[in-house]
N, C-alpha and C. Protein backbone atom coordinates (compact mmCIF):
# COMPACT_ATOMS: atom_id res chain seq x y z
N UNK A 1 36.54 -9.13 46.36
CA UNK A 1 36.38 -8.38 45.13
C UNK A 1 34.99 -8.50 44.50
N UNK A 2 34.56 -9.31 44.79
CA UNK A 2 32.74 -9.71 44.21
C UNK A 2 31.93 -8.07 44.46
N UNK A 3 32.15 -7.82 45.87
CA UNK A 3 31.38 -6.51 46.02
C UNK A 3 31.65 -6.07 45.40
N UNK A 4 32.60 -5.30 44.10
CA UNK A 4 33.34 -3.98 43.55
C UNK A 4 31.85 -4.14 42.24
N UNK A 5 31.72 -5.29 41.43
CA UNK A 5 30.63 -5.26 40.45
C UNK A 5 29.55 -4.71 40.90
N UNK A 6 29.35 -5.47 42.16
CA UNK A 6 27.83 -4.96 42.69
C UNK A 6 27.84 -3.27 43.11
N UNK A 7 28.65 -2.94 43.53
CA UNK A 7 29.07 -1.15 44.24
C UNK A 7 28.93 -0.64 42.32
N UNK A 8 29.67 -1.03 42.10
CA UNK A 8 29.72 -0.24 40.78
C UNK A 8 28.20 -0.24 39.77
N UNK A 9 28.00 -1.15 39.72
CA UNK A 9 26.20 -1.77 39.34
C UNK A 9 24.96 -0.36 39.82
N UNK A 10 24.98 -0.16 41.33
CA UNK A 10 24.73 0.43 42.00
C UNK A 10 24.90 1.79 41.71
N UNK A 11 26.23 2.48 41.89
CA UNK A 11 26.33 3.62 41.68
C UNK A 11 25.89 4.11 39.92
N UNK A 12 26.00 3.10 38.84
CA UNK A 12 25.43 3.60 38.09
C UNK A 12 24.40 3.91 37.79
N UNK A 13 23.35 2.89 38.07
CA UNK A 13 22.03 3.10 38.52
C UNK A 13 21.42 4.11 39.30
N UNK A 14 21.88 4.51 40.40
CA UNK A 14 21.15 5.63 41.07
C UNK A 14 22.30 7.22 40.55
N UNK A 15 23.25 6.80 39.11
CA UNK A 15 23.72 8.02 38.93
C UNK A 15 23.08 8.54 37.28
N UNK A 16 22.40 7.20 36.75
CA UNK A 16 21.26 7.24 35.64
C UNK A 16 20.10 7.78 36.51
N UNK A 17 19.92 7.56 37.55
CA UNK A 17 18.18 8.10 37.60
C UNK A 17 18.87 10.02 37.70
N UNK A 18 19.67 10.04 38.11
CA UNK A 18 20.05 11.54 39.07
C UNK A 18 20.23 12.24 37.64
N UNK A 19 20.72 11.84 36.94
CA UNK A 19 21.13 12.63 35.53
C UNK A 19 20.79 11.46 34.19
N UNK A 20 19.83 11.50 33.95
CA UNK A 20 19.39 10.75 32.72
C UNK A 20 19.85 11.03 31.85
N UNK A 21 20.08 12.59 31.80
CA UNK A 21 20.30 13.16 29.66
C UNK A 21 22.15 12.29 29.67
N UNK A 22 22.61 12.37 31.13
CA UNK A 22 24.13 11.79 30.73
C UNK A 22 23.97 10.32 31.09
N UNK A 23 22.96 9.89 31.06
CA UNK A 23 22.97 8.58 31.10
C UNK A 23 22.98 7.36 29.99
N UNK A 24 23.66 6.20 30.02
CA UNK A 24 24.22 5.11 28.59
C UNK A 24 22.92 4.88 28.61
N UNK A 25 22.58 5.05 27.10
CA UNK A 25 21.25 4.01 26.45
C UNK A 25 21.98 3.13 25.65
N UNK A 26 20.72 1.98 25.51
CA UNK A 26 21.37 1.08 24.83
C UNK A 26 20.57 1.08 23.63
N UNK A 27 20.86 1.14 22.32
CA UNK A 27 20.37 1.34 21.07
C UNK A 27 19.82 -0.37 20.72
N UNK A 28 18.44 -0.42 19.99
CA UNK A 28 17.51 -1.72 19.99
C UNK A 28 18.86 -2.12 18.57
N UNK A 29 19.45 -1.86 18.18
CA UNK A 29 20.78 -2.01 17.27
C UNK A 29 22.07 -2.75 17.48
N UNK A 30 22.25 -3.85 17.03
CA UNK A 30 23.51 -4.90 17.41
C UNK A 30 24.38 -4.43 15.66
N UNK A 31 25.81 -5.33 16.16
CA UNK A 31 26.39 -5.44 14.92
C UNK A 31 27.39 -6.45 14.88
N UNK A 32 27.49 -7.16 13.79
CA UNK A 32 28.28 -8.23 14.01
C UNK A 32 29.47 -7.92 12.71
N UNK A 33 30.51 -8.47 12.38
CA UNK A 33 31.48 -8.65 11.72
C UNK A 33 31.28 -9.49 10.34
N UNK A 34 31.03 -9.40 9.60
CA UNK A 34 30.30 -10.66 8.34
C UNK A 34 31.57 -11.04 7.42
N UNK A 35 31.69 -12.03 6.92
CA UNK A 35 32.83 -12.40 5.99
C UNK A 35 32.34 -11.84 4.60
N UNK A 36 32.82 -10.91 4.04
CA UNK A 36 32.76 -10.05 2.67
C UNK A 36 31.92 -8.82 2.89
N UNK A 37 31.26 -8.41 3.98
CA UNK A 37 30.71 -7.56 4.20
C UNK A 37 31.02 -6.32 4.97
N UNK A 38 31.55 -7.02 6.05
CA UNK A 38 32.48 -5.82 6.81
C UNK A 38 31.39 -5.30 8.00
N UNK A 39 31.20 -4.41 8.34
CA UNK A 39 30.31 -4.44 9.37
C UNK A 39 29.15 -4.16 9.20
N UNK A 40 27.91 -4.99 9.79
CA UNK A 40 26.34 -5.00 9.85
C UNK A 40 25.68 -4.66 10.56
N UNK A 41 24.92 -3.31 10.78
CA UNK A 41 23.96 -3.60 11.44
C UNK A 41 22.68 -4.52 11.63
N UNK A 42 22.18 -5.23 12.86
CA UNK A 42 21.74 -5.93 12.72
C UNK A 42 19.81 -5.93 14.03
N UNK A 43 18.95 -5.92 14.18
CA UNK A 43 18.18 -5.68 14.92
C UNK A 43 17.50 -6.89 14.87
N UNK A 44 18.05 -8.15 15.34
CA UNK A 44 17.60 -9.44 15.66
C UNK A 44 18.46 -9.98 16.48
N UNK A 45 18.49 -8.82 17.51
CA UNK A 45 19.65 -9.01 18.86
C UNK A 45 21.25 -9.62 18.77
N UNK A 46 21.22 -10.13 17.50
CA UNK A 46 22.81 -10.90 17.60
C UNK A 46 23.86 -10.05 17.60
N UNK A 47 24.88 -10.26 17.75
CA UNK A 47 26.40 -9.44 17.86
C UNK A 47 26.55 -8.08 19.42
N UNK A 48 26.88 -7.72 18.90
CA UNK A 48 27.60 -6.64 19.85
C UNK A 48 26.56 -5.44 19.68
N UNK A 49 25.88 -5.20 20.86
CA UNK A 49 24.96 -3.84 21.16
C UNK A 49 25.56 -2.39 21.03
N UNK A 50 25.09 -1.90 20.40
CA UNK A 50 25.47 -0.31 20.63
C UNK A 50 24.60 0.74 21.66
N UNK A 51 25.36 1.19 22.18
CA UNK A 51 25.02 2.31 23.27
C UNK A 51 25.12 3.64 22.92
N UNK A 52 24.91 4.13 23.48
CA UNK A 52 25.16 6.55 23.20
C UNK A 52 24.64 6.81 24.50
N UNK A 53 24.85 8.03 24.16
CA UNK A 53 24.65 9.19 25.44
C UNK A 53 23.71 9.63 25.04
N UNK A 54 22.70 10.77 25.40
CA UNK A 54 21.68 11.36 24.91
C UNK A 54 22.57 12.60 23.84
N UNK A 55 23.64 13.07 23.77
CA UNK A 55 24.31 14.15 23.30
C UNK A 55 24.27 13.56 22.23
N UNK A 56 24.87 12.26 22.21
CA UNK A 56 25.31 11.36 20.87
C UNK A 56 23.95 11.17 19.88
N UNK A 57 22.81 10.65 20.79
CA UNK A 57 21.64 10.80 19.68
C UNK A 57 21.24 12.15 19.15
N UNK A 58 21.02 13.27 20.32
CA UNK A 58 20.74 14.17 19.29
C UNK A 58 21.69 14.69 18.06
N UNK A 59 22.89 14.52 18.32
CA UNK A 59 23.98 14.97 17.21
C UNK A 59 23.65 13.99 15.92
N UNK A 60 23.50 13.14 16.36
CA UNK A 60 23.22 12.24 15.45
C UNK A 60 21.63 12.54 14.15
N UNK A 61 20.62 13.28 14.45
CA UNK A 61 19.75 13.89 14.03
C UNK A 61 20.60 14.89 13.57
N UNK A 62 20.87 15.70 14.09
CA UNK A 62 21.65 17.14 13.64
C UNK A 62 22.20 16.84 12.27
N UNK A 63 22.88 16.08 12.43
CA UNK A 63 24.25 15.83 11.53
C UNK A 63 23.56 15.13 10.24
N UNK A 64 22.51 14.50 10.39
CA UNK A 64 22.36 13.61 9.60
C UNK A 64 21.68 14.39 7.94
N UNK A 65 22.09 13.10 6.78
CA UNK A 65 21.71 13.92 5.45
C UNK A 65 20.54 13.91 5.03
N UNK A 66 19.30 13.62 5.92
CA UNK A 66 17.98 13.67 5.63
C UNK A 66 17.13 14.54 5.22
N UNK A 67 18.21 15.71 5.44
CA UNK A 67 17.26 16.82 5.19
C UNK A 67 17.62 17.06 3.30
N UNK A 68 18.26 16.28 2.67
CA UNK A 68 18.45 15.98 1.07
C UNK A 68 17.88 14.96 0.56
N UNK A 69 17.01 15.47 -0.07
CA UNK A 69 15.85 14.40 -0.52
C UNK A 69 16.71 12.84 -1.30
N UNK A 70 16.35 11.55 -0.82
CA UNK A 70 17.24 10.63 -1.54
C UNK A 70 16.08 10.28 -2.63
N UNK A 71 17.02 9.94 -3.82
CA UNK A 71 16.88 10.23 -5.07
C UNK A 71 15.69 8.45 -5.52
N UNK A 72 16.40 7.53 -4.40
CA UNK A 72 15.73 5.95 -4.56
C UNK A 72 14.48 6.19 -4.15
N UNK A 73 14.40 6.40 -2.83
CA UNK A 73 13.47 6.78 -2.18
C UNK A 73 11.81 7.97 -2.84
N UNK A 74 12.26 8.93 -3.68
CA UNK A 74 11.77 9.74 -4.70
C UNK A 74 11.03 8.42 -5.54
N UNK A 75 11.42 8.05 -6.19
CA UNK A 75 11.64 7.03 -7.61
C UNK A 75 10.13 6.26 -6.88
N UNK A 76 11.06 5.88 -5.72
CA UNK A 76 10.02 4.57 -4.99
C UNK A 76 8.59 5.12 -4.79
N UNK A 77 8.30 6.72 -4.38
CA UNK A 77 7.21 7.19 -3.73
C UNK A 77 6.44 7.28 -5.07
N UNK A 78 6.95 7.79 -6.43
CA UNK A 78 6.52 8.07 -7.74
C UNK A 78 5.97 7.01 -8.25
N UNK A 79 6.72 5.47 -8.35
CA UNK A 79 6.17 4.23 -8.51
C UNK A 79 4.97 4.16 -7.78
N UNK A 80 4.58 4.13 -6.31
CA UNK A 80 3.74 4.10 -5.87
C UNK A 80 2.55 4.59 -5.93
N UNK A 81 2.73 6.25 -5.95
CA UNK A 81 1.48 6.62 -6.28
C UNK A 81 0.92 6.46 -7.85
N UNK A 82 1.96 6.33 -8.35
CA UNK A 82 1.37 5.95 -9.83
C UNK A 82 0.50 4.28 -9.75
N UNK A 83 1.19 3.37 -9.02
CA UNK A 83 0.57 2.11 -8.79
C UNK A 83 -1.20 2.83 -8.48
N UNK A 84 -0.76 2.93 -7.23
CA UNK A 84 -2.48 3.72 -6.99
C UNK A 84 -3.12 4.71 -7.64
N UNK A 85 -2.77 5.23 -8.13
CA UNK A 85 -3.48 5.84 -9.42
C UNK A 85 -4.23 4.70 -10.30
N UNK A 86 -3.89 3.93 -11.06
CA UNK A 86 -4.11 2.75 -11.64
C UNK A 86 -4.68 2.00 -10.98
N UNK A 87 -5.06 2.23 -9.74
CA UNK A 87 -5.74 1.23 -9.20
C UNK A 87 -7.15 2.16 -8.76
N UNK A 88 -6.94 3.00 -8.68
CA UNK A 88 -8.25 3.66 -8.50
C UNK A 88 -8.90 4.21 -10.00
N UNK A 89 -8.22 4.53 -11.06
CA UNK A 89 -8.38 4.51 -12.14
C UNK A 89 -9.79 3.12 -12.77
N UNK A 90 -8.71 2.18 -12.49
CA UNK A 90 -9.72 0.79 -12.30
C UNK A 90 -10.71 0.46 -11.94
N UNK A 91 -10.81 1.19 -10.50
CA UNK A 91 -11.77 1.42 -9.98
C UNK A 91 -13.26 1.96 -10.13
N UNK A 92 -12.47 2.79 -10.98
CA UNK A 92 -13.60 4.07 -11.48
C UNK A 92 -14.19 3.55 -12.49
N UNK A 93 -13.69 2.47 -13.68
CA UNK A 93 -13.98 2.06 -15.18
C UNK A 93 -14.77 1.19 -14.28
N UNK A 94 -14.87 -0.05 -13.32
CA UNK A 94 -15.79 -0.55 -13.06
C UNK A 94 -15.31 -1.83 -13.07
């Protein structure tokens, strides 16, 4: 039975090079289970890796609510350039 991992190992590999777009990626994205938190993503390799298909990522763009401006994000860019404003302001007085 040892051969069946290795055959199978194999056939996925030369069935990723043959058809890539249907081929498993593995997302640089883990997730672990947290006590009061519920589930985490996490990108410091610990927990359980997530994978997709190439269908799954692009849907995943498609679908997503980015194209609605977030309201924190706004706030945050406004703080900022106002920071730099004031700092070039400063600049200018000498």
């Amino acid at each position: 039975m040892p051969e069946m991992p290795r055959l199978a190992a194999w056939l996925r590999k030369w069935a990723d090079r043959l058809d890539d777009s249907g081929a498993i990626k593995r997302a640089h994205t883990s997730f672990t289970f947290e006590t009061g938190k519920g589930k985490v993503l996490r990108e410091d390799g610990k927990g359980c890796p997530l994978y997709f298909v190439q269908s799954d990522y692009e849907r995943a763009h498609a679908e997503a609510d980015s194209s609605q401006p977030d309201p924190k994000l706004e706030e945050a860019r406004r703080f900022i350039d106002a920071v730099i404003a004031a700092q070039e302001e400063e600049r200018r007085r000498g």
